[in-house]
PDB file of N, CA and C in Angstrom:
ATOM      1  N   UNK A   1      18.321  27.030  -5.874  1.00  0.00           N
ATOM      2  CA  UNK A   1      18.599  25.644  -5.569  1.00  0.00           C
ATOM      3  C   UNK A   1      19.595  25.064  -6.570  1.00  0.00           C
ATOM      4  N   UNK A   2      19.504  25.526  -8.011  1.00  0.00           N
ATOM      5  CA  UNK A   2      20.470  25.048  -8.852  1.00  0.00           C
ATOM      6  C   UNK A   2      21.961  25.070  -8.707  1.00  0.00           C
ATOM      7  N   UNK A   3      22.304  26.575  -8.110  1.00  0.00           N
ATOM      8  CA  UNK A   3      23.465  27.275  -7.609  1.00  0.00           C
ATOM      9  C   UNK A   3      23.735  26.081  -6.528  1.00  0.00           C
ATOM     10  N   UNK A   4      22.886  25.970  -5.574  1.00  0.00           N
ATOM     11  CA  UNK A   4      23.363  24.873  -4.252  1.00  0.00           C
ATOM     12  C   UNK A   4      24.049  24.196  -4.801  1.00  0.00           C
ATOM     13  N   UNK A   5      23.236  23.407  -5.852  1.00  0.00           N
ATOM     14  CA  UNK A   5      23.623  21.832  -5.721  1.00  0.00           C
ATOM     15  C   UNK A   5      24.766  21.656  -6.536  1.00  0.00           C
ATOM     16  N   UNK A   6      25.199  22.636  -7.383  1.00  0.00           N
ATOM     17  CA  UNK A   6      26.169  22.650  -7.995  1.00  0.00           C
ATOM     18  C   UNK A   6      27.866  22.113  -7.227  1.00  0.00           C
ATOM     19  N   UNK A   7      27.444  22.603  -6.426  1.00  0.00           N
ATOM     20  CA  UNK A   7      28.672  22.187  -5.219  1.00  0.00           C
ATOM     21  C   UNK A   7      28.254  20.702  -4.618  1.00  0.00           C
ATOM     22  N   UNK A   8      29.679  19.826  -5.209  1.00  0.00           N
ATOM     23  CA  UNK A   8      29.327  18.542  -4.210  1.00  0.00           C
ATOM     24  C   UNK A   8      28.912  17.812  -3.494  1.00  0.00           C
ATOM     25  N   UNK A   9      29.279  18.655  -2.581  1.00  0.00           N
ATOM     26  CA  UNK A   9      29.626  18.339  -0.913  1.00  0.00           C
ATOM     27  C   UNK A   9      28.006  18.940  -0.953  1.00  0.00           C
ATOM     28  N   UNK A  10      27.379  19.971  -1.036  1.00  0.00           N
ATOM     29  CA  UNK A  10      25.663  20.186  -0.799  1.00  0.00           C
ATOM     30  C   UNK A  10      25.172  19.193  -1.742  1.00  0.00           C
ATOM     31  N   UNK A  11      25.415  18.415  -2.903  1.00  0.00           N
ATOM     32  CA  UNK A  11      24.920  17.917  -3.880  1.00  0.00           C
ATOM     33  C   UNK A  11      24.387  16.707  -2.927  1.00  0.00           C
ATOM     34  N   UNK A  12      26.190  16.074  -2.196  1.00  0.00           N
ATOM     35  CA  UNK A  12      25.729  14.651  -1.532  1.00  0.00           C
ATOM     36  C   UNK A  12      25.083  14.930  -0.220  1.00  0.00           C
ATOM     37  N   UNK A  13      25.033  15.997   0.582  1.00  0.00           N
ATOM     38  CA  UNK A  13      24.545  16.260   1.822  1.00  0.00           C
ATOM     39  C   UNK A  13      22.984  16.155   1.572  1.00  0.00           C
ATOM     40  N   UNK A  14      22.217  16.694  -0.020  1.00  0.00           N
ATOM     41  CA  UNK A  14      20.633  16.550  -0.132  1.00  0.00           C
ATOM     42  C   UNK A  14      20.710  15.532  -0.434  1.00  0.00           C
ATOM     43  N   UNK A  15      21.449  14.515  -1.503  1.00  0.00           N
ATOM     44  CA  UNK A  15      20.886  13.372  -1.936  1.00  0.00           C
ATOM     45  C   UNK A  15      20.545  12.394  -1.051  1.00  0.00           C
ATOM     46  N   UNK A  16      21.579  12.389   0.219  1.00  0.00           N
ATOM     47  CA  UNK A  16      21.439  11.745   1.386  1.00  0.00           C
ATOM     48  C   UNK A  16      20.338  11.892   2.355  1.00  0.00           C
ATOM     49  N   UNK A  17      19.990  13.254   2.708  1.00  0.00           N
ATOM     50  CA  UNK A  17      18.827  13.829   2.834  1.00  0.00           C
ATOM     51  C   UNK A  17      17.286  13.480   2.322  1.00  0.00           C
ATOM     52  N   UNK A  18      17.456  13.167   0.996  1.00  0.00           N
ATOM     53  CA  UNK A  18      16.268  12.826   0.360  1.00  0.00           C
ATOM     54  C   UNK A  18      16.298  10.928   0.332  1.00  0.00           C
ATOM     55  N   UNK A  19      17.574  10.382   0.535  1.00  0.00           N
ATOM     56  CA  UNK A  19      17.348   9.330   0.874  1.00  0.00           C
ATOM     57  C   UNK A  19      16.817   8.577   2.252  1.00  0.00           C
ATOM     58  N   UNK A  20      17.336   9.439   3.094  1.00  0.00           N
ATOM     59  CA  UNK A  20      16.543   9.258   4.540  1.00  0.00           C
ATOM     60  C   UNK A  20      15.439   9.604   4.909  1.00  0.00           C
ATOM     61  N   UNK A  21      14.562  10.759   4.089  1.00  0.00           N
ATOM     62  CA  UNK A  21      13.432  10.854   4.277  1.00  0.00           C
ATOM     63  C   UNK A  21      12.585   9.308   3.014  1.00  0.00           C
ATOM     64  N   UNK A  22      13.539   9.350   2.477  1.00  0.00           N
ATOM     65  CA  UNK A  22      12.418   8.092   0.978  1.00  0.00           C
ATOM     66  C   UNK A  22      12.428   6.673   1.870  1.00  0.00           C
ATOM     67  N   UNK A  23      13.339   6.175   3.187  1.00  0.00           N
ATOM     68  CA  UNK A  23      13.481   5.603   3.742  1.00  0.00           C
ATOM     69  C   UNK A  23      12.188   4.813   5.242  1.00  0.00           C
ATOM     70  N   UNK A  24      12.268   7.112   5.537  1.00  0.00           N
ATOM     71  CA  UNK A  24      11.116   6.950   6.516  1.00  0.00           C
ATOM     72  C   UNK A  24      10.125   6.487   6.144  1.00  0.00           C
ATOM     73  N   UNK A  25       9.666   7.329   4.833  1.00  0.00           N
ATOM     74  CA  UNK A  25       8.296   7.335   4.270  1.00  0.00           C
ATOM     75  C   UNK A  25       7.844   5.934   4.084  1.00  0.00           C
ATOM     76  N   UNK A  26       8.735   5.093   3.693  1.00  0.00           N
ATOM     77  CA  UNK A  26       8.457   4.023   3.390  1.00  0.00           C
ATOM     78  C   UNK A  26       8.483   2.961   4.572  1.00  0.00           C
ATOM     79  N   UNK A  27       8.856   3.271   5.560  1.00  0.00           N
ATOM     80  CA  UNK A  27       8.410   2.969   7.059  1.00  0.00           C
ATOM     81  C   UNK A  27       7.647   3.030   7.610  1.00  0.00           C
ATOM     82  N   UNK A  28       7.018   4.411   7.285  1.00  0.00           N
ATOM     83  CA  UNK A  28       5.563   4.603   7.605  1.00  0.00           C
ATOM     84  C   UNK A  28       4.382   3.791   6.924  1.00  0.00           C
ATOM     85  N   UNK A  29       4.476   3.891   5.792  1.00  0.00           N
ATOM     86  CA  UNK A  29       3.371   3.356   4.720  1.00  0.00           C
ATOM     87  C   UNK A  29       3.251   1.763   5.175  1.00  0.00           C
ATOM     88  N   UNK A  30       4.829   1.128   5.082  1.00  0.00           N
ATOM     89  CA  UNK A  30       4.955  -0.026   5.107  1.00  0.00           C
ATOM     90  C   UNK A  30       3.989  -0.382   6.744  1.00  0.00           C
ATOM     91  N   UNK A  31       4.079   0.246   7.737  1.00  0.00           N
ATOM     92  CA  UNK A  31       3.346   0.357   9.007  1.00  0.00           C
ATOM     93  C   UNK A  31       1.758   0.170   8.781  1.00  0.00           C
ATOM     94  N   UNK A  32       1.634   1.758   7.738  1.00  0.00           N
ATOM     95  CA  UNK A  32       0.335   1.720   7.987  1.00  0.00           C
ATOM     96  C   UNK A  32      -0.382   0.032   6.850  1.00  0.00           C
ATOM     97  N   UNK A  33       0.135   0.121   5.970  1.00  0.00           N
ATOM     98  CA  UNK A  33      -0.416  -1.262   5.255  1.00  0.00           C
ATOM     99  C   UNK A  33      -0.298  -2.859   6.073  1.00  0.00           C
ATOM    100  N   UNK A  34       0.176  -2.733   6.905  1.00  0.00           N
ATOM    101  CA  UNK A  34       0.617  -3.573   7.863  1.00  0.00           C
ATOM    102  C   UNK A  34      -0.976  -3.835   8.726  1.00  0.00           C
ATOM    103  N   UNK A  35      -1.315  -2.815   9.229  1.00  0.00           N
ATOM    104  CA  UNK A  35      -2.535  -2.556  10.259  1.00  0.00           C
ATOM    105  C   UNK A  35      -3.736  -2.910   9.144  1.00  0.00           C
ATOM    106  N   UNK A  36      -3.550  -2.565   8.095  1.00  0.00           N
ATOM    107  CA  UNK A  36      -4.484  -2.400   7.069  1.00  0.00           C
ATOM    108  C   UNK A  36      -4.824  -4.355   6.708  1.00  0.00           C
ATOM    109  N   UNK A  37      -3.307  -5.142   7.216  1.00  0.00           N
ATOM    110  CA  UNK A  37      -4.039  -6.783   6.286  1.00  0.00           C
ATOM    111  C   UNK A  37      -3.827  -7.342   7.466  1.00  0.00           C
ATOM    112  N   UNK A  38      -4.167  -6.849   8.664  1.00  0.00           N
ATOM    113  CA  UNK A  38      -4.630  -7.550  10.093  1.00  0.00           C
ATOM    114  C   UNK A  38      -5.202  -7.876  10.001  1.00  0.00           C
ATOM    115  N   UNK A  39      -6.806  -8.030   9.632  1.00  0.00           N
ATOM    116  CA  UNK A  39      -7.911  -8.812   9.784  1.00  0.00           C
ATOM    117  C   UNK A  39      -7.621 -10.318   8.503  1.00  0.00           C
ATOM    118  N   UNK A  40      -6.514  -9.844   7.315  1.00  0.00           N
ATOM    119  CA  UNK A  40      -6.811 -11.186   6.398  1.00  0.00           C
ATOM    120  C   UNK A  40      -7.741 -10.616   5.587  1.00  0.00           C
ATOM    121  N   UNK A  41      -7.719 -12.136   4.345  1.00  0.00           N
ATOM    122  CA  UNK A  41      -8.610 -11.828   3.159  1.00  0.00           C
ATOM    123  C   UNK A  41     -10.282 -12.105   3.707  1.00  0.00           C
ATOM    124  N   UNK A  42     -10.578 -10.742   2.748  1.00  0.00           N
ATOM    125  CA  UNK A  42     -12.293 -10.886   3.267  1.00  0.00           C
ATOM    126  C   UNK A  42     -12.816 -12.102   2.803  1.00  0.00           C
ATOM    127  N   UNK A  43     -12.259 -12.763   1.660  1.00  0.00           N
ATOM    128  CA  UNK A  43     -13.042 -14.179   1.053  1.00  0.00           C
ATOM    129  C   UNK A  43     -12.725 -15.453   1.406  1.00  0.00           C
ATOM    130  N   UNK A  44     -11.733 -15.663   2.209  1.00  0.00           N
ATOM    131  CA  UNK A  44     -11.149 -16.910   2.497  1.00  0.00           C
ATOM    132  C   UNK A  44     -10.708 -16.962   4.124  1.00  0.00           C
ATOM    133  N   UNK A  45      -9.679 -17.617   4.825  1.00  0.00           N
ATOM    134  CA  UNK A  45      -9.453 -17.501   5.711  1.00  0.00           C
ATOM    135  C   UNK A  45      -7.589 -17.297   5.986  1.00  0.00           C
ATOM    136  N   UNK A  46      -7.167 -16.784   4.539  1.00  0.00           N
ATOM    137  CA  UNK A  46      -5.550 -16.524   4.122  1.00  0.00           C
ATOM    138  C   UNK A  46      -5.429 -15.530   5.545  1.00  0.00           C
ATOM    139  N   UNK A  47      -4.385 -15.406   6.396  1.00  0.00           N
ATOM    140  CA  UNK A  47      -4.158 -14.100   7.283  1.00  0.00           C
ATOM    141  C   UNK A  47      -2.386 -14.189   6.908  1.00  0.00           C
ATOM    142  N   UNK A  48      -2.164 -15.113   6.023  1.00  0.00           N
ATOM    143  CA  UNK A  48      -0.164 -14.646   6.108  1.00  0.00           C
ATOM    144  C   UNK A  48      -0.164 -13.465   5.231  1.00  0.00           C
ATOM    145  N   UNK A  49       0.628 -12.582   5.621  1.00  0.00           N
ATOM    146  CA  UNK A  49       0.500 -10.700   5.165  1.00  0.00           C
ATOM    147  C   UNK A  49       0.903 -11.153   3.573  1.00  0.00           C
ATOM    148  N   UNK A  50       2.142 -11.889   4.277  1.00  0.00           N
ATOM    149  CA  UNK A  50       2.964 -11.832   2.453  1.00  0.00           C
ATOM    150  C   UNK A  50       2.006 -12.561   1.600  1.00  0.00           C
ATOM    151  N   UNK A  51       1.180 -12.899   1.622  1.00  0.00           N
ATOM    152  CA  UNK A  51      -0.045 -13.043   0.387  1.00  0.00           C
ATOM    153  C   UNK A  51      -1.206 -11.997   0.068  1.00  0.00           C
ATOM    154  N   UNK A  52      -1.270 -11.248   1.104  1.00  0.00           N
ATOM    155  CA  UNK A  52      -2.298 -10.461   1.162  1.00  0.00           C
ATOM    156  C   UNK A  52      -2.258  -8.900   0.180  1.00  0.00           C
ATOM    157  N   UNK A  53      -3.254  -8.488  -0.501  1.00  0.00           N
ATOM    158  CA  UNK A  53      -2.936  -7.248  -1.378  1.00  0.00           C
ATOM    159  C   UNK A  53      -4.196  -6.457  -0.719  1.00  0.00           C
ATOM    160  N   UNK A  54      -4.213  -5.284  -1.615  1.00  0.00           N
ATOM    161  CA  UNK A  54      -5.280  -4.245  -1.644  1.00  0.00           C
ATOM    162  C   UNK A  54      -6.136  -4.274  -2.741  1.00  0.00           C
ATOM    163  N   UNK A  55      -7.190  -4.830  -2.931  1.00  0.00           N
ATOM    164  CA  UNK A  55      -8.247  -4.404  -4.517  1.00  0.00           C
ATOM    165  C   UNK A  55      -9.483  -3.473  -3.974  1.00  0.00           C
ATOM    166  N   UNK A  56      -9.208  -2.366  -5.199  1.00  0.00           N
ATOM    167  CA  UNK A  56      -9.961  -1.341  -5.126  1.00  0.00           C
ATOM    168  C   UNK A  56     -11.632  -2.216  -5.878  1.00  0.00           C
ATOM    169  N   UNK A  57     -12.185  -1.936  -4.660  1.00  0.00           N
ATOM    170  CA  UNK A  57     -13.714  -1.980  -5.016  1.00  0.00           C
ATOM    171  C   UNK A  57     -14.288  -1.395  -5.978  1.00  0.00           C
ATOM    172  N   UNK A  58     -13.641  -0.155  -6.455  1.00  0.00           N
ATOM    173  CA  UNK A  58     -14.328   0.403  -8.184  1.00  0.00           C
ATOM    174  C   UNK A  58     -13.100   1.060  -8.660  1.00  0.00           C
ATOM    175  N   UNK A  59     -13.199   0.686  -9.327  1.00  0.00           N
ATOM    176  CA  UNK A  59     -12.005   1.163 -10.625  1.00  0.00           C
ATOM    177  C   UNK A  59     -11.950   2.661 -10.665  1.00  0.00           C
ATOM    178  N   UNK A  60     -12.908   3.236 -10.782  1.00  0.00           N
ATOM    179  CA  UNK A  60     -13.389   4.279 -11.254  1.00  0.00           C
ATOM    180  C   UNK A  60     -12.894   5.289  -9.786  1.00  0.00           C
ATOM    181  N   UNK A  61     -13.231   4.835  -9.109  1.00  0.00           N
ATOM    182  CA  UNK A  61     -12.349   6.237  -7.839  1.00  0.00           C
ATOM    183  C   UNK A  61     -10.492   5.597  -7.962  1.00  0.00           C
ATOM    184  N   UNK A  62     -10.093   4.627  -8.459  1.00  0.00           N
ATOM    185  CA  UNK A  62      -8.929   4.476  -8.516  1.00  0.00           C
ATOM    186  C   UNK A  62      -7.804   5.389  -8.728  1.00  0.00           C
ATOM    187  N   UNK A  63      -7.067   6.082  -7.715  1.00  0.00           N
ATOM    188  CA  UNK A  63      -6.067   6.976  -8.163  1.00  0.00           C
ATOM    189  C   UNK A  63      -4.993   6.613  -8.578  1.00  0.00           C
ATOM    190  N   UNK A  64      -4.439   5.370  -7.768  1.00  0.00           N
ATOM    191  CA  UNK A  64      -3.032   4.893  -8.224  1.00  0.00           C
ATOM    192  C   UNK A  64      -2.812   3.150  -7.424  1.00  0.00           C
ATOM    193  N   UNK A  65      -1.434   2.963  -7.791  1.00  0.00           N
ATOM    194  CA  UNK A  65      -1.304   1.692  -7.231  1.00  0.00           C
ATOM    195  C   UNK A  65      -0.820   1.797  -5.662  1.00  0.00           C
ATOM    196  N   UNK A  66      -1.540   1.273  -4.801  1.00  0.00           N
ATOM    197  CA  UNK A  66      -0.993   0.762  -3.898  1.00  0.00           C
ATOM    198  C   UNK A  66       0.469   0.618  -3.451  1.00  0.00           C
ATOM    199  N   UNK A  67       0.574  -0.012  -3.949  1.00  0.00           N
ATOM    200  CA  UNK A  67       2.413  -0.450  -3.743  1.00  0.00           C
ATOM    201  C   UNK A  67       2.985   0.271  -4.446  1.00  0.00           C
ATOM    202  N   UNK A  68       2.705   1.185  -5.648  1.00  0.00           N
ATOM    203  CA  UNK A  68       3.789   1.907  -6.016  1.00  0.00           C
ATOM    204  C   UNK A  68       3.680   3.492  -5.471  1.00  0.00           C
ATOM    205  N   UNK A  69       2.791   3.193  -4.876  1.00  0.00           N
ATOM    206  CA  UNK A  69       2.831   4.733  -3.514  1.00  0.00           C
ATOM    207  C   UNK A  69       3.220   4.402  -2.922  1.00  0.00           C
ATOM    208  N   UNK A  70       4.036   2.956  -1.857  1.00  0.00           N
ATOM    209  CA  UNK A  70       4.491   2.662  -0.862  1.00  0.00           C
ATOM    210  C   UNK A  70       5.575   3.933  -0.274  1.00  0.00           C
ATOM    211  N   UNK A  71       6.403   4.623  -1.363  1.00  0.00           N
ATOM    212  CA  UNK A  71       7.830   5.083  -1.271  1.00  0.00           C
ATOM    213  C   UNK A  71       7.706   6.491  -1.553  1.00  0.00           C
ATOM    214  N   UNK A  72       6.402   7.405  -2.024  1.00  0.00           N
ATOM    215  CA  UNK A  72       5.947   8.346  -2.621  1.00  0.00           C
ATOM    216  C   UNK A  72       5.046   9.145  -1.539  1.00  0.00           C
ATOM    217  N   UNK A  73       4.077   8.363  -1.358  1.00  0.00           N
ATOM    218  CA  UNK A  73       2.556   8.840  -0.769  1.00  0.00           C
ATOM    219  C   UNK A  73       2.959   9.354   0.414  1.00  0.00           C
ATOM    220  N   UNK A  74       1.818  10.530   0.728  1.00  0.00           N
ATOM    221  CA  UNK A  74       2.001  11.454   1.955  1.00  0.00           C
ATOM    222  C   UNK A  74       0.914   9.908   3.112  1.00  0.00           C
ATOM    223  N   UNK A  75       0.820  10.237   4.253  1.00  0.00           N
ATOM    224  CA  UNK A  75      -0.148   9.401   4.880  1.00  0.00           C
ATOM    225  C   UNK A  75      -1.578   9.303   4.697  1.00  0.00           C
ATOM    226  N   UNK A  76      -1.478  10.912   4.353  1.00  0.00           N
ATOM    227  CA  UNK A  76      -2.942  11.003   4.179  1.00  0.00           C
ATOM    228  C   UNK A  76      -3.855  10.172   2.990  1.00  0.00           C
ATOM    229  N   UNK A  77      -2.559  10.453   1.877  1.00  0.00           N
ATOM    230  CA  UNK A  77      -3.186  10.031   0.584  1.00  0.00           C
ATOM    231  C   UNK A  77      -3.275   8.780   0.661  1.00  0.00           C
ATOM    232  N   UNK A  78      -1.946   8.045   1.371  1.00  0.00           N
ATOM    233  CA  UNK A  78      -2.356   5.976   1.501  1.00  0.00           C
ATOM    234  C   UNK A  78      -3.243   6.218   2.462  1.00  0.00           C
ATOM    235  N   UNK A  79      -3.715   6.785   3.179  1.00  0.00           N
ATOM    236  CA  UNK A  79      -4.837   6.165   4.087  1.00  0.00           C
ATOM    237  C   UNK A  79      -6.501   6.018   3.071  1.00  0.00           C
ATOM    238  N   UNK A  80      -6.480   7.617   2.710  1.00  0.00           N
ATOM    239  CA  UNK A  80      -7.392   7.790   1.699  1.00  0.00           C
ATOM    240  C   UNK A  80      -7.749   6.571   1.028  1.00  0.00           C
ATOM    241  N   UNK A  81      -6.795   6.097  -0.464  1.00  0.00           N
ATOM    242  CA  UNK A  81      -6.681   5.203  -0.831  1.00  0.00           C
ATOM    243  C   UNK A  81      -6.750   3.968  -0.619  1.00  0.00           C
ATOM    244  N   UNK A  82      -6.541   3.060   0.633  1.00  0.00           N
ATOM    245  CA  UNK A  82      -7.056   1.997   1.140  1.00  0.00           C
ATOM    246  C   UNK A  82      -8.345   1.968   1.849  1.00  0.00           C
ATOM    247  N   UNK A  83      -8.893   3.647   1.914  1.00  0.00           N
ATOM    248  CA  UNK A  83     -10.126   3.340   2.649  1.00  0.00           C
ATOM    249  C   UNK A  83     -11.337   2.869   0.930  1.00  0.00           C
ATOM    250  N   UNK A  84     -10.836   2.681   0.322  1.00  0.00           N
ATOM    251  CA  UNK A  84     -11.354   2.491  -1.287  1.00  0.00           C
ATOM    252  C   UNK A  84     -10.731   0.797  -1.637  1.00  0.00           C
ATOM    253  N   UNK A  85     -10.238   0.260  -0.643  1.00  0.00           N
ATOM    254  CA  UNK A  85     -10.173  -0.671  -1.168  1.00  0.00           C
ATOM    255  C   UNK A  85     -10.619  -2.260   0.097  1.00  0.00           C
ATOM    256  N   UNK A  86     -10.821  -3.097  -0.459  1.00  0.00           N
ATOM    257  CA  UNK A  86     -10.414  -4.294   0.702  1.00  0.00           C
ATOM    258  C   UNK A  86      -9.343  -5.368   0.530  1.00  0.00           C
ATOM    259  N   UNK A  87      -8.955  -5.799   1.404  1.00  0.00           N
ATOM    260  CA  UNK A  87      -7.921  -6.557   1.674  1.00  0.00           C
ATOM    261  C   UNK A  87      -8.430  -7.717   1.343  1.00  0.00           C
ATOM    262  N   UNK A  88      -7.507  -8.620   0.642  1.00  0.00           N
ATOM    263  CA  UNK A  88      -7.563 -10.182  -0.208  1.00  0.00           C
ATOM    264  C   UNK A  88      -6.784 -10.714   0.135  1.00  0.00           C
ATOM    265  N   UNK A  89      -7.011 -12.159  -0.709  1.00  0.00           N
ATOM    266  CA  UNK A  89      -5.348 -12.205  -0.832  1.00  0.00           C
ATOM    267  C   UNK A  89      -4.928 -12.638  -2.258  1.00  0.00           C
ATOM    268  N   UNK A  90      -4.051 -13.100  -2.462  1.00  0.00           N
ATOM    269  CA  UNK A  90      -3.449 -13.071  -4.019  1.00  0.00           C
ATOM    270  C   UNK A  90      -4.316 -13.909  -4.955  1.00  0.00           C
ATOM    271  N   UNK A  91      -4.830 -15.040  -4.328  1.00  0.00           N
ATOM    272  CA  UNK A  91      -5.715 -15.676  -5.144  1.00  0.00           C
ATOM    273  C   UNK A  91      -7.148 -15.640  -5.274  1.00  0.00           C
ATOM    274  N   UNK A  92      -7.547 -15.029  -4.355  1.00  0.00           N
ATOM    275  CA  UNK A  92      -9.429 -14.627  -4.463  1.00  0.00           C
ATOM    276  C   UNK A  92      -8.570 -13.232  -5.720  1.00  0.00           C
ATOM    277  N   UNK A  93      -7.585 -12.219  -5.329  1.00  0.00           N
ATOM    278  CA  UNK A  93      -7.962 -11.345  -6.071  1.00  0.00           C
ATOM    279  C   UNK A  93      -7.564 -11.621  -7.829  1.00  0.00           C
ATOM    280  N   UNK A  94      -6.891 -12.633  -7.380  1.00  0.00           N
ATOM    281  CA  UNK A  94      -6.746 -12.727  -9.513  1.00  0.00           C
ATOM    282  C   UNK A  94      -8.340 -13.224  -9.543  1.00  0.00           C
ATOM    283  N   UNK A  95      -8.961 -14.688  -8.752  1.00  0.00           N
ATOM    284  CA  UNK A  95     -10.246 -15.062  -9.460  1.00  0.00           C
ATOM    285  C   UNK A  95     -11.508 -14.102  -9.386  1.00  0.00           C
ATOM    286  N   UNK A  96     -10.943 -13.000  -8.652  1.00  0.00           N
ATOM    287  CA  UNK A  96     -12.331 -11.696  -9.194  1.00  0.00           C
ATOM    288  C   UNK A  96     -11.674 -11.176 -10.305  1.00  0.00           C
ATOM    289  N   UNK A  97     -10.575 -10.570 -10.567  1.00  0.00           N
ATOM    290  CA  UNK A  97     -10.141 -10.076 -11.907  1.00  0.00           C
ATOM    291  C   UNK A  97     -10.373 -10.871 -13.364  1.00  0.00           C
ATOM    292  N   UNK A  98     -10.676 -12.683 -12.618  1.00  0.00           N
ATOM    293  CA  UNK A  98     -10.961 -13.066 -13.579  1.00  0.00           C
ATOM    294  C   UNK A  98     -12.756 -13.355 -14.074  1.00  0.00           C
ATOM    295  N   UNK A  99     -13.659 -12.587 -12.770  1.00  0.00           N
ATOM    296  CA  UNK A  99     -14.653 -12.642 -13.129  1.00  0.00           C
ATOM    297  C   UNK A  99     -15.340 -13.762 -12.650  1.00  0.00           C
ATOM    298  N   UNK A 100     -14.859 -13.915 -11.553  1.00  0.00           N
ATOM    299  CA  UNK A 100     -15.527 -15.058 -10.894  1.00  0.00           C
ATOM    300  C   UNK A 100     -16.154 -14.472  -9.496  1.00  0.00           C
ATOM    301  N   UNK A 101     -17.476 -14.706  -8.876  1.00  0.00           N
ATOM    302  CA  UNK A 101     -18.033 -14.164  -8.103  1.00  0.00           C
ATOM    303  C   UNK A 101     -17.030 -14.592  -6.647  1.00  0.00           C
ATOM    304  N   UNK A 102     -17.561 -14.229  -5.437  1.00  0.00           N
ATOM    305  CA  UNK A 102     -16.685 -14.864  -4.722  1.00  0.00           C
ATOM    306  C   UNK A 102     -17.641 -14.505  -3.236  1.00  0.00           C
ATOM    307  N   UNK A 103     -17.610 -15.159  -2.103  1.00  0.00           N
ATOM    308  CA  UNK A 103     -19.190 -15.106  -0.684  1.00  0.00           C
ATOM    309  C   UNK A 103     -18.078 -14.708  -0.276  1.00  0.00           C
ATOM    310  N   UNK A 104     -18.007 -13.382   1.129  1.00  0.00           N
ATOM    311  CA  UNK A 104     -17.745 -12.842   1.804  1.00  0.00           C
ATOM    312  C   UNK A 104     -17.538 -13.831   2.979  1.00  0.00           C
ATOM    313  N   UNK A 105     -16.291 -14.187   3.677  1.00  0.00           N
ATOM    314  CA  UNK A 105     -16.556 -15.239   5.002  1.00  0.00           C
ATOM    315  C   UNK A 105     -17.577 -14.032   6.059  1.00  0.00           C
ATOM    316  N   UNK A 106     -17.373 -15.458   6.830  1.00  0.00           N
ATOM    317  CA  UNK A 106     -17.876 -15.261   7.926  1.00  0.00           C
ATOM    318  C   UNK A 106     -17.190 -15.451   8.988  1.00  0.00           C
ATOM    319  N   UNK A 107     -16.852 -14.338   9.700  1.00  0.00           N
ATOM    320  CA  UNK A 107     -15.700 -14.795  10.698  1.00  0.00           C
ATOM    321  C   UNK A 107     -16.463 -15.396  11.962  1.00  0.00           C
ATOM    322  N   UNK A 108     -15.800 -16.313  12.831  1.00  0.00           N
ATOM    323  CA  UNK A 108     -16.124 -17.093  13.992  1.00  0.00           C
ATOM    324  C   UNK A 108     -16.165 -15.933  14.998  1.00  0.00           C
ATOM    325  N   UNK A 109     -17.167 -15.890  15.631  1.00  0.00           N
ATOM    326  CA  UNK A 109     -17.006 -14.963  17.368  1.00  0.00           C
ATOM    327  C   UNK A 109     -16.185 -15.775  18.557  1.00  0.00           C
ATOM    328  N   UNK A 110     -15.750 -15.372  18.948  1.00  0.00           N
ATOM    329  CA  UNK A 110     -15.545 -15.776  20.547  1.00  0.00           C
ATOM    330  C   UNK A 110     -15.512 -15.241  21.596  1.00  0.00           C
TER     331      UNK A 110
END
């Protein structure tokens, strides 16, 4: 592979290559996290996405960040990983980080 890339023209043909797959990947993820803050924060009644995060329920199975697997992670591993966490949104999850308890809603039937 060293020999390849030594040559240009293969140098820019992979870099391009590896940019269109870092592109997909992040199409995908961005998809699947998408499906993932459909329901909204479990503590409030926030449903706009762009507030919404992932907090891992125990620290301790924590493998990595969320968002900085967005561009990295195979599917399997973000799926894995959010099945370890629940969906918030930006401000229930700082006031649990800050140690403040917080009641689970209750969503309305219809």
């Amino acid at each position: 592979m060293r020999e390849y890339l030594k040559d240009p023209k293969a140098r820019a043909k992979q870099f391009a290559r590896n940019k269109r797959n870092k592109l997909r990947y992040v199409a995908r993820n961005k998809a699947i996290l998408e499906a993932f803050r459909v329901d909204g924060c479990a503590y409030c009644l926030e449903m706009d996405r762009s507030c919404l995060e992932a907090h891992h329920t125990n620290r301790s199975e924590k493998e990595g960040t969320v968002a900085k697997g967005l561009d990295s992670w195979s599917e399997k591993r973000l799926r894995a990983e959010l099945k370890k966490c629940i969906c918030i949104c930006a401000n229930c999850h700082r006031k649990l980080h800050a140690g403040r308890r917080l009641k689970k809603k209750k969503r309305a039937t219809s």
